[in-house]
Protein backbone atom coordinates (compact mmCIF):
# COMPACT_ATOMS: atom_id res chain seq x y z
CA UNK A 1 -21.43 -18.64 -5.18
CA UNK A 2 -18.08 -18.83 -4.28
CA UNK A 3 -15.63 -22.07 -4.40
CA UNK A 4 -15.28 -24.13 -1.35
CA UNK A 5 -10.96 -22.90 -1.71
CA UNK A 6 -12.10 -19.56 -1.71
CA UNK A 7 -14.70 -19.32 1.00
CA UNK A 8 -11.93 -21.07 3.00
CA UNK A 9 -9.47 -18.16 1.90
CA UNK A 10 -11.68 -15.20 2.37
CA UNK A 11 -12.41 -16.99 5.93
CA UNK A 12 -8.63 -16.85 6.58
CA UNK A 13 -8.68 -13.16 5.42
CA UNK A 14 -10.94 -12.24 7.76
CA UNK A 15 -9.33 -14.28 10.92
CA UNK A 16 -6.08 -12.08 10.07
CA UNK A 17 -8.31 -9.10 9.82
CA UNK A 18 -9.50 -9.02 12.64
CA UNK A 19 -5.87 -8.87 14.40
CA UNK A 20 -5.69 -5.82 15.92
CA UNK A 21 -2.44 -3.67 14.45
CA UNK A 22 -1.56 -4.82 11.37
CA UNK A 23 -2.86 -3.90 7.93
CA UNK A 24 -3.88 -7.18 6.06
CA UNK A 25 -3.95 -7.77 2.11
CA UNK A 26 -4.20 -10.47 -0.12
CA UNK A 27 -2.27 -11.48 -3.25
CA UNK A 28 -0.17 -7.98 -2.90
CA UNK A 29 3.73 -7.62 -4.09
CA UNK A 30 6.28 -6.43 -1.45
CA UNK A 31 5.78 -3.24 0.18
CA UNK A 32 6.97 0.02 -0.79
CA UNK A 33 5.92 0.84 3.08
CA UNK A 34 5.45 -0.72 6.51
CA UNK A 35 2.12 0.81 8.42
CA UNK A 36 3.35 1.06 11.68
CA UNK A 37 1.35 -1.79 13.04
CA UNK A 38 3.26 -3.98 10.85
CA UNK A 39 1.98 -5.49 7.40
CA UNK A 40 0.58 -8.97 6.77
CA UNK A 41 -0.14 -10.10 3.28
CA UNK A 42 -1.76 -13.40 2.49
CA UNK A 43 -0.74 -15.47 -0.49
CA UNK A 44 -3.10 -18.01 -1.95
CA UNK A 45 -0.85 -20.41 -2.24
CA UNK A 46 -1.18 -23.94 -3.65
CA UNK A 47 -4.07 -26.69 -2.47
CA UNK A 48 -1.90 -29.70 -4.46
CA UNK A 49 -3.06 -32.93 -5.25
CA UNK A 50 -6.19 -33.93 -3.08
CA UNK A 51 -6.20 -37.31 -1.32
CA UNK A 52 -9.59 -38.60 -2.64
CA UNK A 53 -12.33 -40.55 -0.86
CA UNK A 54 -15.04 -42.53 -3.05
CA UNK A 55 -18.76 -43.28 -2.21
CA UNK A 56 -19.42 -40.41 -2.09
CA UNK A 57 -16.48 -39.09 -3.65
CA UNK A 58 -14.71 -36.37 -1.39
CA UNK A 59 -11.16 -34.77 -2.27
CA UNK A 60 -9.45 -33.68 0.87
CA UNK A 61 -6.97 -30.98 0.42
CA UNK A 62 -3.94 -29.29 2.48
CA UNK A 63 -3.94 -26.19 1.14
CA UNK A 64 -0.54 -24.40 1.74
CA UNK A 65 -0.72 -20.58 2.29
CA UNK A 66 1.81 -18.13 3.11
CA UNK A 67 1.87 -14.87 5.46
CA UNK A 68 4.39 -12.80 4.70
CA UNK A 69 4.18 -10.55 7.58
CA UNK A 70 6.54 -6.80 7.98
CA UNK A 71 7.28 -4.98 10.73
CA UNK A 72 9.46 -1.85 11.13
CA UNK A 73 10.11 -0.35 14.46
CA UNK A 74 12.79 0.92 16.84
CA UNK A 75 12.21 -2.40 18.78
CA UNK A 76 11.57 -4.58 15.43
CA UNK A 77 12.42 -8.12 17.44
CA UNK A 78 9.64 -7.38 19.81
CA UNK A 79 7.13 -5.62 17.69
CA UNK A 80 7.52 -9.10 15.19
CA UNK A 81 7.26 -11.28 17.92
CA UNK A 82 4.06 -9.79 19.29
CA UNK A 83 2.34 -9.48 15.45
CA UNK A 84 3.16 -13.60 15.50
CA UNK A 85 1.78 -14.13 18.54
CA UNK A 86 -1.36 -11.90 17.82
CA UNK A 87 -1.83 -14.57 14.58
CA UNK A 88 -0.98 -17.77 16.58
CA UNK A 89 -3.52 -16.75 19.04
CA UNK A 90 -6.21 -15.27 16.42
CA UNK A 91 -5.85 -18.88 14.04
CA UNK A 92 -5.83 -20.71 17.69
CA UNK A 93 -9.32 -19.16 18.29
CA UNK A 94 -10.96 -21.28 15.77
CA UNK A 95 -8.88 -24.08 14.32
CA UNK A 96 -11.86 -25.41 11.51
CA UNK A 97 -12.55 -21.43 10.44
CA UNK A 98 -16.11 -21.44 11.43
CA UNK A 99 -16.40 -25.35 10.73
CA UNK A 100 -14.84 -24.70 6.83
CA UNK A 101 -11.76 -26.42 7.74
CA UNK A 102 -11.04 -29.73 9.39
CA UNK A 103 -7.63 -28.24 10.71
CA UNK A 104 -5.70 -25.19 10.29
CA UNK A 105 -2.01 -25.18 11.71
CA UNK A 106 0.65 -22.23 10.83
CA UNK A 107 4.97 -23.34 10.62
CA UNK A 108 7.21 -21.37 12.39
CA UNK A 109 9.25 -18.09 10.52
CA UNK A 110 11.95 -17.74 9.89
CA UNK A 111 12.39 -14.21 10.46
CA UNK A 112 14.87 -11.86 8.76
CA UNK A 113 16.44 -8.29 9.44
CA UNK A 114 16.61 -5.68 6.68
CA UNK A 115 18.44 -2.86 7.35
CA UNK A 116 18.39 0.15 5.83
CA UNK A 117 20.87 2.67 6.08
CA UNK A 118 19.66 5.87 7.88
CA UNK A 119 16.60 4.03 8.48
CA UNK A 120 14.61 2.14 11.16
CA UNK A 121 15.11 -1.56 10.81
CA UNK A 122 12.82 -3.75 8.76
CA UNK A 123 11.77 -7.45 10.21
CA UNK A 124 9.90 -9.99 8.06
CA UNK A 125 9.27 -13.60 7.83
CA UNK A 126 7.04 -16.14 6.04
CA UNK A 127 4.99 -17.96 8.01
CA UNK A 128 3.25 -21.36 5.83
CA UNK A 129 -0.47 -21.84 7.04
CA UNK A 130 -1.55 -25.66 6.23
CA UNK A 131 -5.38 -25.41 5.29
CA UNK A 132 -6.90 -28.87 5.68
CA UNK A 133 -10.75 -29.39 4.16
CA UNK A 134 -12.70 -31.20 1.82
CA UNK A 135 -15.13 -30.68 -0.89
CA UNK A 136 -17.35 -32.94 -3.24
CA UNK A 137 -15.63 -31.50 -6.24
CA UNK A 138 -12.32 -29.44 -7.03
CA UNK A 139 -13.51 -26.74 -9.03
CA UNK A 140 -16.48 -25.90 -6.95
């Protein structure tokens, strides 16, 4: 059985998954690549200190993720702007991850060109993705 943080990731996973275009990973180090639907790679991130409820004892978390989301193409400004929208609208879709979540709610990137000499331009950003739920215990 998995832990409530990590059902709630794998749900995430699957959200971004299910976006058609890009290739999706988790927990991977910078590309060597760019699939020409663009890349998205989710980071686990960090759930920090739970605000805790007693009777019954409950620690709410906002879990902070990050996308880190590639895209290389002759047009890279519009091929990056339509991966984010594709993401706003799939996390949009269901805001509690199949009732997992109370609330999730993705910040705006801050996107960045990386050229490459003799070479088709390379966009990427990080976009944070705030994860709020609860659970009855931290580890589990």
């Amino acid at each position: 059985m998995a832990s409530k943080s990590e059902t709630v990731l794998t749900a995430l996973l699957t959200v971004l998954q299910d976006v058609w275009g890009p290739t999706v990973e988790r927990n991977t180090g910078l590309p060597e690549t760019v699939p020409a639907g663009g890349l998205v790679i989710l980071h686990d991130g960090d759930p920090g200190p739970p605000e805790v409820l007693l009777s019954p004892t409950t620690y709410i978390y906002e879990h902070e993720v990050e996308l880190d989301l590639f895209v290389q193409a002759d047009d890279s400004d519009a091929a990056f702007d339509d991966l984010k929208i594709l993401i706003g609208a799939a996390i949009a879709a269901d805001r509690t991850l199949g009732g997992l979540c109370d609330w999730v709610e993705a910040v705006a990137p801050v996107p960045v060109e990386l050229p490459f000499v003799g070479s088709i331009p390379l966009k990427a950003a990080t976009i944070g993705v705030r994860l709020t739920y609860s659970t009855s215990d931290p580890l589990a």
